[in-house]
PDB file of N, CA and C in Angstrom:
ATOM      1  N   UNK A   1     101.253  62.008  29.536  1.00  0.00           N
ATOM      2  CA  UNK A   1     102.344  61.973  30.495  1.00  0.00           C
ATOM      3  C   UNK A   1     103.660  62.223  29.766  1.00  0.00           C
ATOM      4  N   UNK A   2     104.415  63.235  30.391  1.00  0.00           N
ATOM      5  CA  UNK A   2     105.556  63.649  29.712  1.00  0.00           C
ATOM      6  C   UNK A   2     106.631  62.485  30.115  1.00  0.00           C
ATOM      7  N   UNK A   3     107.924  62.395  29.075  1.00  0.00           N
ATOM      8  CA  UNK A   3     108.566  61.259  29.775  1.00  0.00           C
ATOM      9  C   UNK A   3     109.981  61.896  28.723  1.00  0.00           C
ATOM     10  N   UNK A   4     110.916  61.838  29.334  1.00  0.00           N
ATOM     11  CA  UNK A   4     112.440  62.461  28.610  1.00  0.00           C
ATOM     12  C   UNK A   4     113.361  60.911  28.844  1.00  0.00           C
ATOM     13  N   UNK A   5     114.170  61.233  27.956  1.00  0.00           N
ATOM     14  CA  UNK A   5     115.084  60.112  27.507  1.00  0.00           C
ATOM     15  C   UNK A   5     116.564  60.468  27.103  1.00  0.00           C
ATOM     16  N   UNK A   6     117.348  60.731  28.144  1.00  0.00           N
ATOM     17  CA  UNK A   6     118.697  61.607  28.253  1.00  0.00           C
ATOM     18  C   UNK A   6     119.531  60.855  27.193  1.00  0.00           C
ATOM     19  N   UNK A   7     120.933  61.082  26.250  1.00  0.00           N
ATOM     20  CA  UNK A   7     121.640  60.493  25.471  1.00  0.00           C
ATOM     21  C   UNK A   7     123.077  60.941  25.078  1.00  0.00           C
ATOM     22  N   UNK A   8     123.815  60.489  24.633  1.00  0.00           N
ATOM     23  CA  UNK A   8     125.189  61.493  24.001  1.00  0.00           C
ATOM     24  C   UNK A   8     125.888  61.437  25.352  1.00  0.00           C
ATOM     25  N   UNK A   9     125.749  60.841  26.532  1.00  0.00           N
ATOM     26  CA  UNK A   9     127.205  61.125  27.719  1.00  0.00           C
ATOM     27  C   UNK A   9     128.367  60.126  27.273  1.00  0.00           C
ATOM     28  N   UNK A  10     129.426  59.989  27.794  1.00  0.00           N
ATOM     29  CA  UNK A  10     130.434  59.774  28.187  1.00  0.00           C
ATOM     30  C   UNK A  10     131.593  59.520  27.952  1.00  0.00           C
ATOM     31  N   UNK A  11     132.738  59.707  27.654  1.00  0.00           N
ATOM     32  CA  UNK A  11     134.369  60.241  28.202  1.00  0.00           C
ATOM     33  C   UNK A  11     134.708  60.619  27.198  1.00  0.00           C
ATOM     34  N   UNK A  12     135.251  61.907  28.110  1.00  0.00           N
ATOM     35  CA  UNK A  12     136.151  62.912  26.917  1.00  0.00           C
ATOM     36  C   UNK A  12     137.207  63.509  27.699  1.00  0.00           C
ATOM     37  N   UNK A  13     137.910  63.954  26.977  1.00  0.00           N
ATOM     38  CA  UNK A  13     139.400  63.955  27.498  1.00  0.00           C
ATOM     39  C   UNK A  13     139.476  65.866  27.822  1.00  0.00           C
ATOM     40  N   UNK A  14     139.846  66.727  28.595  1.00  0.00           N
ATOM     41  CA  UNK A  14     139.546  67.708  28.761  1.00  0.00           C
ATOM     42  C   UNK A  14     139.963  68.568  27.571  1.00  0.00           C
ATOM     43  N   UNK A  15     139.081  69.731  27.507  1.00  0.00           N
ATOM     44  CA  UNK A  15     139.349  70.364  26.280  1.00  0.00           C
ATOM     45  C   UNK A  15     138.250  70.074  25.143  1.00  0.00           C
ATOM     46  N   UNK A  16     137.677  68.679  25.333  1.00  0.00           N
ATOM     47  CA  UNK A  16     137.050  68.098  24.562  1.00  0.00           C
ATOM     48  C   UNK A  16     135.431  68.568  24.352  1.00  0.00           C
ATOM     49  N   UNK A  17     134.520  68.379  23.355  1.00  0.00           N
ATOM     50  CA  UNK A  17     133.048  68.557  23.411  1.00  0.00           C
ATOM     51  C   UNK A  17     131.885  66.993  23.122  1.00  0.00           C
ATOM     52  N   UNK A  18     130.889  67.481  23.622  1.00  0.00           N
ATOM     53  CA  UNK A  18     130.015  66.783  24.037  1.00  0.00           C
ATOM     54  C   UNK A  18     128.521  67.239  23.428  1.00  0.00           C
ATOM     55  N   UNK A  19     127.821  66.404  22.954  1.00  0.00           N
ATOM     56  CA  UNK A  19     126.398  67.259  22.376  1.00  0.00           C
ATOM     57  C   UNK A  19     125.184  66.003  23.559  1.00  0.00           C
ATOM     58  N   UNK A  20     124.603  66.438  24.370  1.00  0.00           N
ATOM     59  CA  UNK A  20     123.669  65.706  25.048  1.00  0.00           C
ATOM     60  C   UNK A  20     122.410  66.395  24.390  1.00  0.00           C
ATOM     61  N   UNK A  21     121.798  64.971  24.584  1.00  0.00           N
ATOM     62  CA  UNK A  21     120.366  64.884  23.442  1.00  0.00           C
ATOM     63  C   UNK A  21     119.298  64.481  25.164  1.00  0.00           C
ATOM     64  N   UNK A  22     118.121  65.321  24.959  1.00  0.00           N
ATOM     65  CA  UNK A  22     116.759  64.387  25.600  1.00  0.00           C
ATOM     66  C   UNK A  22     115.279  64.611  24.418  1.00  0.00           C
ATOM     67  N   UNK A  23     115.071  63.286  24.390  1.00  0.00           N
ATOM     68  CA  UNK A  23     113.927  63.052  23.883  1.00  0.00           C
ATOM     69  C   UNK A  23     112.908  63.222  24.421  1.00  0.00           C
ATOM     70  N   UNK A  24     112.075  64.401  24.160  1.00  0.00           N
ATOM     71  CA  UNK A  24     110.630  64.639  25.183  1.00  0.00           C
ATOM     72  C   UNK A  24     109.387  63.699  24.272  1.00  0.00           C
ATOM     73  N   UNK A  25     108.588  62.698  24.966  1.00  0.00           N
ATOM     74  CA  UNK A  25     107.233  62.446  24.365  1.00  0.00           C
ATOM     75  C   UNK A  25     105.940  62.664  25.139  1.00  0.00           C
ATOM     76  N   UNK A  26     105.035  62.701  25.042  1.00  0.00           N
ATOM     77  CA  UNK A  26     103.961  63.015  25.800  1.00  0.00           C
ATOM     78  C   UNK A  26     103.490  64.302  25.131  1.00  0.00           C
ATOM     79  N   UNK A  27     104.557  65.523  25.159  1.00  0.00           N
ATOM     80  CA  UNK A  27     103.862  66.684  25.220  1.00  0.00           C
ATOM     81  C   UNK A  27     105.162  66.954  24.043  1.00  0.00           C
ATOM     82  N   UNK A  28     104.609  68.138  23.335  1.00  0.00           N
ATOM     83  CA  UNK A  28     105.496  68.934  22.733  1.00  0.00           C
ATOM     84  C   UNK A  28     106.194  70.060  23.401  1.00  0.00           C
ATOM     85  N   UNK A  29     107.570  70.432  22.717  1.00  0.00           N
ATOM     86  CA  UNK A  29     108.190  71.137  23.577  1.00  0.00           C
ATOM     87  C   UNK A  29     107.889  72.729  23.503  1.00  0.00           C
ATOM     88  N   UNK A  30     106.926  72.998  22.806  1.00  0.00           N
ATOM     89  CA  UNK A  30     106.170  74.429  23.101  1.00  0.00           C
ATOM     90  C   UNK A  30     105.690  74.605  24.208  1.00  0.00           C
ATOM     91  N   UNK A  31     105.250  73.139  24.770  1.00  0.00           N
ATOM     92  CA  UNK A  31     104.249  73.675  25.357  1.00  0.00           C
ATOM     93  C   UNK A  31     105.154  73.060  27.227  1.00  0.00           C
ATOM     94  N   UNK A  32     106.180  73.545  26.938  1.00  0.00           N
ATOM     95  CA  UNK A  32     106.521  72.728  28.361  1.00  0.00           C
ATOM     96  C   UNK A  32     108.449  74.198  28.238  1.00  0.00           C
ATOM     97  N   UNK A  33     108.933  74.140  29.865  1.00  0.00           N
ATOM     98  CA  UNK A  33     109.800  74.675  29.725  1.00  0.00           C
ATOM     99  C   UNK A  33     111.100  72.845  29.984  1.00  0.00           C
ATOM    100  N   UNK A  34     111.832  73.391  28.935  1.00  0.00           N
ATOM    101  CA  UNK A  34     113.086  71.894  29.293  1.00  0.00           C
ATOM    102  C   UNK A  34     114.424  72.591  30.317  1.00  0.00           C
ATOM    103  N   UNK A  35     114.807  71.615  30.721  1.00  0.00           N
ATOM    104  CA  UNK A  35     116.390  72.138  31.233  1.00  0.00           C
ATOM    105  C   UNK A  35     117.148  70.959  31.679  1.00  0.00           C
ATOM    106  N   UNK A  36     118.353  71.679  31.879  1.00  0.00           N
ATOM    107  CA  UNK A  36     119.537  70.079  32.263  1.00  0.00           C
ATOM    108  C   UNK A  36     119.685  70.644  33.369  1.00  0.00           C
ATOM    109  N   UNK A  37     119.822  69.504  33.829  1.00  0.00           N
ATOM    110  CA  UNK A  37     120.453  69.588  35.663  1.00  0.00           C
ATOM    111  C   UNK A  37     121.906  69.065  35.445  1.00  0.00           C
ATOM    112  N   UNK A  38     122.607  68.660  36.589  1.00  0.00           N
ATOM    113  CA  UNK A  38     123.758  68.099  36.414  1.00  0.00           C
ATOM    114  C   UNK A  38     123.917  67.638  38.412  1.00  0.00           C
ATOM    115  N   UNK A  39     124.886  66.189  38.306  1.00  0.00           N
ATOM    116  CA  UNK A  39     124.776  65.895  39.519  1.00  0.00           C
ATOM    117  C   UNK A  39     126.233  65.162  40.052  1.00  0.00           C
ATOM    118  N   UNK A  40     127.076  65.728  40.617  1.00  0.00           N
ATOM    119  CA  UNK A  40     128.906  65.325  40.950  1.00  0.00           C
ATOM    120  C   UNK A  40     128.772  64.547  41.868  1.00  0.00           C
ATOM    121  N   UNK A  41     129.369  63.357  42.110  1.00  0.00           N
ATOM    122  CA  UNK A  41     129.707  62.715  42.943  1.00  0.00           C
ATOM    123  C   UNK A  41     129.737  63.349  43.986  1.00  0.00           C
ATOM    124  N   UNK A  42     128.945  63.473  45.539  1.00  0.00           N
ATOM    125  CA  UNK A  42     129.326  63.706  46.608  1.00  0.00           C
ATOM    126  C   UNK A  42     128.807  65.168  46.555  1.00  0.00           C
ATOM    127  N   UNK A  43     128.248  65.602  45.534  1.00  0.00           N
ATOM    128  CA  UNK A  43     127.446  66.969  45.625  1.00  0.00           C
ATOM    129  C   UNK A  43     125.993  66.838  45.663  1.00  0.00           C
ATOM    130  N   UNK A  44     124.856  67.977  45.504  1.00  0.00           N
ATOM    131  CA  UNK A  44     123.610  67.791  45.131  1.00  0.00           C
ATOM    132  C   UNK A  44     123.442  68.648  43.489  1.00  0.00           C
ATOM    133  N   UNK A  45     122.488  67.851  43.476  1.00  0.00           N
ATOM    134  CA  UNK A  45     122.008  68.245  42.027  1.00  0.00           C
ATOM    135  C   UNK A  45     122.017  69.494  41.517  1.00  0.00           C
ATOM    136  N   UNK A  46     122.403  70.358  40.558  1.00  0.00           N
ATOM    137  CA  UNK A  46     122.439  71.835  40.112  1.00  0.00           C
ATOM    138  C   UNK A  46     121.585  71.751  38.744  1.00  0.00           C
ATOM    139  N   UNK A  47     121.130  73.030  38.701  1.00  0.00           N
ATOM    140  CA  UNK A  47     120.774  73.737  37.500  1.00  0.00           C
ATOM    141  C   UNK A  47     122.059  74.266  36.491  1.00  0.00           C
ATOM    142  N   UNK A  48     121.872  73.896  35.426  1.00  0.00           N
ATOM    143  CA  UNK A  48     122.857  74.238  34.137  1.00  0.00           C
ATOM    144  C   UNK A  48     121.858  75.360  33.416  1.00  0.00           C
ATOM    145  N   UNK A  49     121.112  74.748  33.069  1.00  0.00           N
ATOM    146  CA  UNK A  49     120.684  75.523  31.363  1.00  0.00           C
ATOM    147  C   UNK A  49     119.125  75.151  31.281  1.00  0.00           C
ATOM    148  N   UNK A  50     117.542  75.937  30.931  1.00  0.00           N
ATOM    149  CA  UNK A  50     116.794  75.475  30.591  1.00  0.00           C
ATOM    150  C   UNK A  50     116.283  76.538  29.256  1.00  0.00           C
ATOM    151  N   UNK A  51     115.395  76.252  28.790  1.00  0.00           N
ATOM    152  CA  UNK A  51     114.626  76.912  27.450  1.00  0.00           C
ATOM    153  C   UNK A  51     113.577  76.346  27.779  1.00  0.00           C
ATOM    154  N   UNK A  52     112.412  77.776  27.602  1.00  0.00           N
ATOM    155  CA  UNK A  52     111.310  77.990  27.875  1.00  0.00           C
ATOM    156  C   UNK A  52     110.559  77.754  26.730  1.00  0.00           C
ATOM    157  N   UNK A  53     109.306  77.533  27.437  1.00  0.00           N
ATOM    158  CA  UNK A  53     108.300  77.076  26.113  1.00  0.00           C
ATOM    159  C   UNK A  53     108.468  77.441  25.251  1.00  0.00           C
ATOM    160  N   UNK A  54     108.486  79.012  24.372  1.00  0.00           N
ATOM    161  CA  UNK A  54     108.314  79.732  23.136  1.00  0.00           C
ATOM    162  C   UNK A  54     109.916  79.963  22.696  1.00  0.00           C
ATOM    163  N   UNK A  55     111.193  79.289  23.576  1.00  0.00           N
ATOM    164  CA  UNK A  55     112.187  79.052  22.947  1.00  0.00           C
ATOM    165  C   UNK A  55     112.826  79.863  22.699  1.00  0.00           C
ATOM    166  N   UNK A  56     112.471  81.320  23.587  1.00  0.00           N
ATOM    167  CA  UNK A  56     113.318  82.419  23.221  1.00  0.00           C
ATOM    168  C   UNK A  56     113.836  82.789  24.497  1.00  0.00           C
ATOM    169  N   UNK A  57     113.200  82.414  25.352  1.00  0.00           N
ATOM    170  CA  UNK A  57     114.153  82.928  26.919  1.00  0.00           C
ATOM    171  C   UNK A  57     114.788  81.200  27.109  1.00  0.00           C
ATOM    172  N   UNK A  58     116.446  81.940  27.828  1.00  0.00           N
ATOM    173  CA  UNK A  58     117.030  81.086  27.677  1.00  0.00           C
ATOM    174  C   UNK A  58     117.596  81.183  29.086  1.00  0.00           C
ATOM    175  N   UNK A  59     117.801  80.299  29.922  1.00  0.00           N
ATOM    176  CA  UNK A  59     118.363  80.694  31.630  1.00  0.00           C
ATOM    177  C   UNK A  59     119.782  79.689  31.385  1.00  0.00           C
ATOM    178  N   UNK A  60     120.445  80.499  32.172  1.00  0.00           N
ATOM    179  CA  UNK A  60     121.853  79.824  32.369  1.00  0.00           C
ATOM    180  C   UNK A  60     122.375  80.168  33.818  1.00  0.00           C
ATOM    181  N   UNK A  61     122.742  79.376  34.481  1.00  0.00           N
ATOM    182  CA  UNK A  61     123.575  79.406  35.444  1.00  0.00           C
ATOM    183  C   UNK A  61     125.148  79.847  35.361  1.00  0.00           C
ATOM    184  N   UNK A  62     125.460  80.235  36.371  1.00  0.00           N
ATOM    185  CA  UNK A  62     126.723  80.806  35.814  1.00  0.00           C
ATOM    186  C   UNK A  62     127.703  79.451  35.925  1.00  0.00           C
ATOM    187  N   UNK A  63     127.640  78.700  36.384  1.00  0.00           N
ATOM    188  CA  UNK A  63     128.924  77.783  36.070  1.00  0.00           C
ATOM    189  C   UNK A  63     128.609  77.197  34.666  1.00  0.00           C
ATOM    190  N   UNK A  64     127.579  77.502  33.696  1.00  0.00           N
ATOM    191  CA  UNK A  64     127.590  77.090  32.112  1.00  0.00           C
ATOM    192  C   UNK A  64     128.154  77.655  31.674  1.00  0.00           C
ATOM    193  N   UNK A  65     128.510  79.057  32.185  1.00  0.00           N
ATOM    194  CA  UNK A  65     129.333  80.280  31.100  1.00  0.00           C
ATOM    195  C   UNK A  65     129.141  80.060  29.535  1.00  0.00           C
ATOM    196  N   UNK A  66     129.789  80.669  28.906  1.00  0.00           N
ATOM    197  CA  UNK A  66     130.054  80.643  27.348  1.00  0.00           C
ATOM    198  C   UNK A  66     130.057  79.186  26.834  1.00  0.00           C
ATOM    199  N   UNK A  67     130.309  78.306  27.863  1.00  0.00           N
ATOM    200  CA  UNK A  67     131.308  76.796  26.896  1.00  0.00           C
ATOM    201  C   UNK A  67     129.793  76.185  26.708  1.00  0.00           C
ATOM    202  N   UNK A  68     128.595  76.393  27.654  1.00  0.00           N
ATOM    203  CA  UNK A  68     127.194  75.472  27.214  1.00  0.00           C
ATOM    204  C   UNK A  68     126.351  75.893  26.344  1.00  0.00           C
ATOM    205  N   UNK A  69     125.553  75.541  25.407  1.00  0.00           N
ATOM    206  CA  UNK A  69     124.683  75.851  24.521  1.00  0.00           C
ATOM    207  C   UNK A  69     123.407  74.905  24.448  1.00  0.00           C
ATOM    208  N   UNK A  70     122.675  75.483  24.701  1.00  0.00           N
ATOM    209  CA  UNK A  70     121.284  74.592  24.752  1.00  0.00           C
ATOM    210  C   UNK A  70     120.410  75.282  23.746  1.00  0.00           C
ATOM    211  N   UNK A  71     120.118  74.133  22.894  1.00  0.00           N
ATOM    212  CA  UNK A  71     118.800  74.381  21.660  1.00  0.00           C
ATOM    213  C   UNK A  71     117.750  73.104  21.424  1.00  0.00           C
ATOM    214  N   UNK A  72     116.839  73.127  20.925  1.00  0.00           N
ATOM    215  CA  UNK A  72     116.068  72.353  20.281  1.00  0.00           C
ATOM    216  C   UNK A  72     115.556  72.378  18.917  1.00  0.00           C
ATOM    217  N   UNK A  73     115.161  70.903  18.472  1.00  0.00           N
ATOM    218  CA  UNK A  73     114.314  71.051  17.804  1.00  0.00           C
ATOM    219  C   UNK A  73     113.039  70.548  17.556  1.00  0.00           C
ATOM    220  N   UNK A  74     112.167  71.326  17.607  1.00  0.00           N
ATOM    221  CA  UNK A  74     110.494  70.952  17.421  1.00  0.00           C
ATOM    222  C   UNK A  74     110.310  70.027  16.547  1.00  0.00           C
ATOM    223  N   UNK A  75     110.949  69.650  15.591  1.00  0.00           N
ATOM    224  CA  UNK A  75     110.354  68.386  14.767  1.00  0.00           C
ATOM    225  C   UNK A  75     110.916  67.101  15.455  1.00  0.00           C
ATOM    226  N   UNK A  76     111.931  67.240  16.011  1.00  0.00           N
ATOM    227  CA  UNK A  76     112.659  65.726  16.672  1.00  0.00           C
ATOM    228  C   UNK A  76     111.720  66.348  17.703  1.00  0.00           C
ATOM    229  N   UNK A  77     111.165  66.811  18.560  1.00  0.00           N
ATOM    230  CA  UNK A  77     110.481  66.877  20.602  1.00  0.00           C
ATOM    231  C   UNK A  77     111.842  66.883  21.028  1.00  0.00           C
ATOM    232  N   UNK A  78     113.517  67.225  20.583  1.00  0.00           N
ATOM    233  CA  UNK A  78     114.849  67.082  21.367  1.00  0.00           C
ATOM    234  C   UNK A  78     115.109  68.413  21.867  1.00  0.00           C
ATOM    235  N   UNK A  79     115.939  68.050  23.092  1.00  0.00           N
ATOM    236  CA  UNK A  79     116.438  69.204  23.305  1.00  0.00           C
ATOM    237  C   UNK A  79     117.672  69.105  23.571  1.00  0.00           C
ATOM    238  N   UNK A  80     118.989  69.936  23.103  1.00  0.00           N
ATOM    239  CA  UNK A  80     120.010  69.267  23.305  1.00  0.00           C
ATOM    240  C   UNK A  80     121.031  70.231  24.063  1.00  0.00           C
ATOM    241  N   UNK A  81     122.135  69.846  24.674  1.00  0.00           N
ATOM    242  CA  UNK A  81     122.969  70.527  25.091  1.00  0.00           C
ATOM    243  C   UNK A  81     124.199  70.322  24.419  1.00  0.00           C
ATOM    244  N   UNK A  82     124.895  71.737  23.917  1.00  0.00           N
ATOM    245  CA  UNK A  82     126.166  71.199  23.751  1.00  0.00           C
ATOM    246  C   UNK A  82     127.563  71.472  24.327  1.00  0.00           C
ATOM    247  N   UNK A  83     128.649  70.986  25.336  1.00  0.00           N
ATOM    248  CA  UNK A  83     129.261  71.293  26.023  1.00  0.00           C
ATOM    249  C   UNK A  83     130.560  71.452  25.434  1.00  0.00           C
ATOM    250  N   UNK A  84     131.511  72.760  25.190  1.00  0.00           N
ATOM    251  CA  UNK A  84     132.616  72.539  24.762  1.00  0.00           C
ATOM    252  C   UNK A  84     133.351  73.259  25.971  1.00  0.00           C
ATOM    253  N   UNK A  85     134.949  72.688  25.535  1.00  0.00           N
ATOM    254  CA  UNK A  85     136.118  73.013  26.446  1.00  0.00           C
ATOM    255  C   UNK A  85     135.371  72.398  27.707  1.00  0.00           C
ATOM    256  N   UNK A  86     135.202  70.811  27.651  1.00  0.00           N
ATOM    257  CA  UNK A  86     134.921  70.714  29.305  1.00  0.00           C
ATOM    258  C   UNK A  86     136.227  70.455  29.868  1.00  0.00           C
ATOM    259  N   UNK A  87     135.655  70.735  31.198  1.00  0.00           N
ATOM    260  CA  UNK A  87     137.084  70.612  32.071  1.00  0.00           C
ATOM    261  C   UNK A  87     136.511  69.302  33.226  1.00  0.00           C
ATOM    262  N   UNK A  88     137.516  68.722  33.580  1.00  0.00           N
ATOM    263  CA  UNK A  88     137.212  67.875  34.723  1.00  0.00           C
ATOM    264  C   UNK A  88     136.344  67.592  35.531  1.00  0.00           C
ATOM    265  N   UNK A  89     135.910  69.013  36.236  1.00  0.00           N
ATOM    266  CA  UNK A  89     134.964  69.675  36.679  1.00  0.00           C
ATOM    267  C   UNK A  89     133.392  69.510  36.484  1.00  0.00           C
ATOM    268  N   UNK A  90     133.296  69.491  35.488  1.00  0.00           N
ATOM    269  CA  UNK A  90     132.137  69.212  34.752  1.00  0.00           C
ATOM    270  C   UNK A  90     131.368  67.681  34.446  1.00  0.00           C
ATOM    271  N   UNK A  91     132.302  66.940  34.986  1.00  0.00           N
ATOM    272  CA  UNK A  91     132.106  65.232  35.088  1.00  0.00           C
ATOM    273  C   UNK A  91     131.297  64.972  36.411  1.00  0.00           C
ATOM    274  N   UNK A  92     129.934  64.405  35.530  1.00  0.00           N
ATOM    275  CA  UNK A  92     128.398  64.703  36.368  1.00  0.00           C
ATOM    276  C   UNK A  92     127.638  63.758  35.696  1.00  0.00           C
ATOM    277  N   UNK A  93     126.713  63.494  36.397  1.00  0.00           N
ATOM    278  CA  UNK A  93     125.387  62.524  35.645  1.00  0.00           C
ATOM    279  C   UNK A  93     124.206  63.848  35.496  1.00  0.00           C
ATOM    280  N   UNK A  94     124.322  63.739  34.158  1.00  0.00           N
ATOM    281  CA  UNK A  94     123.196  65.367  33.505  1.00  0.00           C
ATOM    282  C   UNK A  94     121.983  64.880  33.018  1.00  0.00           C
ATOM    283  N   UNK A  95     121.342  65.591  33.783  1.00  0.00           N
ATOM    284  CA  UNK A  95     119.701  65.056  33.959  1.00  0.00           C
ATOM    285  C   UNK A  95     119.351  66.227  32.806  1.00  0.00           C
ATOM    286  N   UNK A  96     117.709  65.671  32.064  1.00  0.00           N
ATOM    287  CA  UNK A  96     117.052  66.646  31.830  1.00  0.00           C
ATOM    288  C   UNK A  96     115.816  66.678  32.544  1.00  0.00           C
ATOM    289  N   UNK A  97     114.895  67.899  32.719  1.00  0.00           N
ATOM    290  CA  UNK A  97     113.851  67.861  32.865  1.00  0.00           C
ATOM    291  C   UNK A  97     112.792  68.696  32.627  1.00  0.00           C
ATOM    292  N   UNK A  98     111.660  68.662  33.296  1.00  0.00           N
ATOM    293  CA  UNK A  98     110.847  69.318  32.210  1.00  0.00           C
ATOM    294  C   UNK A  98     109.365  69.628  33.427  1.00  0.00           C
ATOM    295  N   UNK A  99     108.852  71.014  33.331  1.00  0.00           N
ATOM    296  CA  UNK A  99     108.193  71.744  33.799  1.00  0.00           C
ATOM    297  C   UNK A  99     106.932  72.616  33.176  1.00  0.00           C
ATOM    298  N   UNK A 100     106.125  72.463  33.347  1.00  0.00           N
ATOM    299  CA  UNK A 100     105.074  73.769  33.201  1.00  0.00           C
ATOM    300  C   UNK A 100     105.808  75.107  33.391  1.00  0.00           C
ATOM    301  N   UNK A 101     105.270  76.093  32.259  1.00  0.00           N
ATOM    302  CA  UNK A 101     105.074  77.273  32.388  1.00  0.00           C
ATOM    303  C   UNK A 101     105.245  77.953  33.980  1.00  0.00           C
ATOM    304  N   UNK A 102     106.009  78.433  34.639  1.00  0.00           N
ATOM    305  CA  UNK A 102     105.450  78.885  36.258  1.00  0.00           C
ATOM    306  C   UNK A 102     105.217  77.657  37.149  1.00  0.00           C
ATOM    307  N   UNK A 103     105.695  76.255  36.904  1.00  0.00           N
ATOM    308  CA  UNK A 103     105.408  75.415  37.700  1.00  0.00           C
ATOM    309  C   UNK A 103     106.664  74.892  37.752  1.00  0.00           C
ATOM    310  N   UNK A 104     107.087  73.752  38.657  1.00  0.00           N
ATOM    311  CA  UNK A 104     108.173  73.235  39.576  1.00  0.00           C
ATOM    312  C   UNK A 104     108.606  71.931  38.418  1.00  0.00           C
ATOM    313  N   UNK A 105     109.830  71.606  38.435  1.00  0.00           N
ATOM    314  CA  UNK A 105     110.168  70.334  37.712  1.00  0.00           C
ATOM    315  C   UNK A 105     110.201  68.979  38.436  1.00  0.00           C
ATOM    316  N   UNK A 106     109.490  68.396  38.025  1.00  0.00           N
ATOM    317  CA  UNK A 106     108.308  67.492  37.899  1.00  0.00           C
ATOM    318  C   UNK A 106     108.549  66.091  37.678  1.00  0.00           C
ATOM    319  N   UNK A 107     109.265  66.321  36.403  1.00  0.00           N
ATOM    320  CA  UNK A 107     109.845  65.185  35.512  1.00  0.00           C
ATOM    321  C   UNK A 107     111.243  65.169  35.062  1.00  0.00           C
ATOM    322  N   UNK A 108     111.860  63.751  35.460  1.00  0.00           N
ATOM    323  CA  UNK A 108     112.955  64.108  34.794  1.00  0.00           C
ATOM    324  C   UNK A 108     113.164  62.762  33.852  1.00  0.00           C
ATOM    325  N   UNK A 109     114.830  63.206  33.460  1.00  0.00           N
ATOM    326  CA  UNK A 109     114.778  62.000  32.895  1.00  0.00           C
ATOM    327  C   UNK A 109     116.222  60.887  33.490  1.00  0.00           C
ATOM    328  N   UNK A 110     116.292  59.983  33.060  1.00  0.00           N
ATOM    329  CA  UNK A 110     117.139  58.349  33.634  1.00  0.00           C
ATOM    330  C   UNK A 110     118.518  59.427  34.242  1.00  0.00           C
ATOM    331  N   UNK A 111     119.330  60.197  33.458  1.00  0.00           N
ATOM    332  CA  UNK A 111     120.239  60.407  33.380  1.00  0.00           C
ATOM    333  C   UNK A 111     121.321  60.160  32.664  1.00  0.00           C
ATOM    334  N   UNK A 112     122.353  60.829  32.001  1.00  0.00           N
ATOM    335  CA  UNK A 112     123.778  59.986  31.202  1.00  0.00           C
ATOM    336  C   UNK A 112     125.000  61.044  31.843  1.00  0.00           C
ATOM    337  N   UNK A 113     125.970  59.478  31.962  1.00  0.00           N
ATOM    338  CA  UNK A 113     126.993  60.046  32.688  1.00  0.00           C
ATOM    339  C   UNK A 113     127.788  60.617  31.940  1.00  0.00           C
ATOM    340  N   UNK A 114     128.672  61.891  31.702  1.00  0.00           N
ATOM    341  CA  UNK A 114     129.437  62.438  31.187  1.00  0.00           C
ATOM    342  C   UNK A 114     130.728  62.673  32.218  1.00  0.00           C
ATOM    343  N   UNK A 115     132.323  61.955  31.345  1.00  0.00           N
ATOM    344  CA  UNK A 115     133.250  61.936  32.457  1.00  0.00           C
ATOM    345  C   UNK A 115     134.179  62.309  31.387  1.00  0.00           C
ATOM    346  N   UNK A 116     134.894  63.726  32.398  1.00  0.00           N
ATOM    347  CA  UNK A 116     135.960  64.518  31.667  1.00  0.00           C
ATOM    348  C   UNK A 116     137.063  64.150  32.367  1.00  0.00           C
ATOM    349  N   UNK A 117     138.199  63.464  31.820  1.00  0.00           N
ATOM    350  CA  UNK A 117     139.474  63.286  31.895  1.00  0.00           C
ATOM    351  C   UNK A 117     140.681  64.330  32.119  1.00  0.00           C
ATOM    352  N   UNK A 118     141.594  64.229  32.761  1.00  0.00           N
ATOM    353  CA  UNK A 118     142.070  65.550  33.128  1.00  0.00           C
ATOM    354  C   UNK A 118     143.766  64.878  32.242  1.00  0.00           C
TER     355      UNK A 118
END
């Protein structure tokens, strides 16, 4: 059973960066696709950023633009995001989660709140 463990949220002053960590156990991250969600007060949940099993296709939504970067590494099971120049905007509870190959996300994880100061 896969199980993620979100880390690295909260307050930064705009302009500022952020590195969010999830810990995958159960499965290794070859063998699973990861991604962050993100969720605003009074909105529904969005897609940011995921990396696919073999770690070379990389999906981004366009409100990540240039400022998000998502990598891992196979010896920690982490996958991390790193957010620079956030803006206000971007102050969300950022989920990760985690999917089969061609299958639906499934699993997520607790969440950590990240809050950008204007």
């Amino acid at each position: 059973q896969v199980q993620l463990v979100e880390s690295g949220g909260g307050l930064v002053q705009a302009g500022g960066s952020l590195r969010l960590s999830c810990a995958v156990s159960g499965r290794t991250l070859s063998s699973y696709v990861v991604g962050w969600f993100r969720q605003a007060p009074g909105h529904e949940r969005e897609f940011v950023v995921s990396i696919r099993s073999g770690g070379d296709n990389i999906d981004y939504t366009d409100s990540a633009d240039e400022r998000f970067t998502i990598s891992r590494d196979l010896a920690k099971n982490t996958v991390y995001l790193e957010m620079n120049s956030l803006k206000p905007e971007d102050t969300a509870v950022y989920y990760c989660a985690a999917r089969p190959d061609g299958g639906i996300w499934r699993t997520w994880g607790q969440g950590t709140q990240v809050t950008v100061s204007s």
